[in-house]
Protein backbone atom coordinates (compact mmCIF):
# COMPACT_ATOMS: atom_id res chain seq x y z
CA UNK A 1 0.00 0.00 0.00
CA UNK A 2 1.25 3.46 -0.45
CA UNK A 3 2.16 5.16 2.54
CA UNK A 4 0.50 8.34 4.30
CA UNK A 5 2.15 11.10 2.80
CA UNK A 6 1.25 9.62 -0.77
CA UNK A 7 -2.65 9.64 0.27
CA UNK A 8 -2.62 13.08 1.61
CA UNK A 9 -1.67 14.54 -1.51
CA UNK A 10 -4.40 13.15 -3.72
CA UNK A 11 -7.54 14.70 -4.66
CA UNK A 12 -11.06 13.40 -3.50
CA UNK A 13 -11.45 12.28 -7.21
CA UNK A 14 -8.11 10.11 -7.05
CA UNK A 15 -8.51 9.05 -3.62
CA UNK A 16 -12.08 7.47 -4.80
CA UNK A 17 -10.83 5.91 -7.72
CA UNK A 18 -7.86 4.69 -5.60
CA UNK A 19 -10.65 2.61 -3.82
CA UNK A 20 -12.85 1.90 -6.65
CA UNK A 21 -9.50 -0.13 -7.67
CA UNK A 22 -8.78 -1.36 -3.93
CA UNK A 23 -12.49 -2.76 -3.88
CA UNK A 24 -11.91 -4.42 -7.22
CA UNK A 25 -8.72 -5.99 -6.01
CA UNK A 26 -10.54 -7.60 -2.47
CA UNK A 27 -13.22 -8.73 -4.67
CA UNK A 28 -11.01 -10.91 -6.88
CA UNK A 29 -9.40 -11.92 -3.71
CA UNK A 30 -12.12 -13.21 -2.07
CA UNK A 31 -13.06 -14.94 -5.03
CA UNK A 32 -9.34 -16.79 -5.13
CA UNK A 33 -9.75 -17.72 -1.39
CA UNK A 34 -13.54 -19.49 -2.22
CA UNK A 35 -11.74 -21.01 -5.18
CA UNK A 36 -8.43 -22.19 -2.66
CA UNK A 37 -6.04 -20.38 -5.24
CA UNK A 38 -4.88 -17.66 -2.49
CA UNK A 39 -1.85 -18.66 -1.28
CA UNK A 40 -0.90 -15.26 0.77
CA UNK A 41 -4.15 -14.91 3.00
CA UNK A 42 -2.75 -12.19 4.86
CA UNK A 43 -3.36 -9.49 1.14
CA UNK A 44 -6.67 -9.85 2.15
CA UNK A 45 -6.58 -8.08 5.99
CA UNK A 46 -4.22 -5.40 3.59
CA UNK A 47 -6.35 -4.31 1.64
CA UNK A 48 -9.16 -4.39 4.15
CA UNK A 49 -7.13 -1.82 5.86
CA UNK A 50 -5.84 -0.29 2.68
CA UNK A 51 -9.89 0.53 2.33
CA UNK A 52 -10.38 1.83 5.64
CA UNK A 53 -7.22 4.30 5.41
CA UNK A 54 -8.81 5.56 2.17
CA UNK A 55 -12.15 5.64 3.11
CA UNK A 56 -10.40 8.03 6.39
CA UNK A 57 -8.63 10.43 4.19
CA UNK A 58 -11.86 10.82 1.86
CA UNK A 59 -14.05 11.51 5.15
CA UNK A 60 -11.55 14.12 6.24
CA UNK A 61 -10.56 15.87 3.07
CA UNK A 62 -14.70 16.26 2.91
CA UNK A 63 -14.65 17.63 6.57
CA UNK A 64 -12.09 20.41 5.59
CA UNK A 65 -14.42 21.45 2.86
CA UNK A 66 -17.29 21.36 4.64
């Protein structure tokens, strides 16, 4: 995952489409751990978290704004 600083100097717009692309990734995922072709099942709790520390920097860029 990209660290801090990198999320905190996107826009709103790339910060959703970060996710849009973070959601796609834990959907195939999950689809390769039904399947039993996930070896690494820690990705999984990564980008779980990788999606929360997006979703975080979307809710406060919106709070500045607001």
């Amino acid at each position: 995952m990209k660290k801090v600083e990198d999320l905190k100097g996107k826009s709103v717009d790339e910060l959703k489409k970060t996710l849009l692309e973070k959601r796609k990734e834990q959907f195939n995922l999950r689809f390769k751990k039904t399947s039993q072709e996930l070896e690494n099942t820690s990705q999984l709790r990564n980008i779980r978290r990788d999606i929360a520390r997006i979703k975080t920097f979307i809710n406060q860029q919106s709070e500045k704004t607001a």
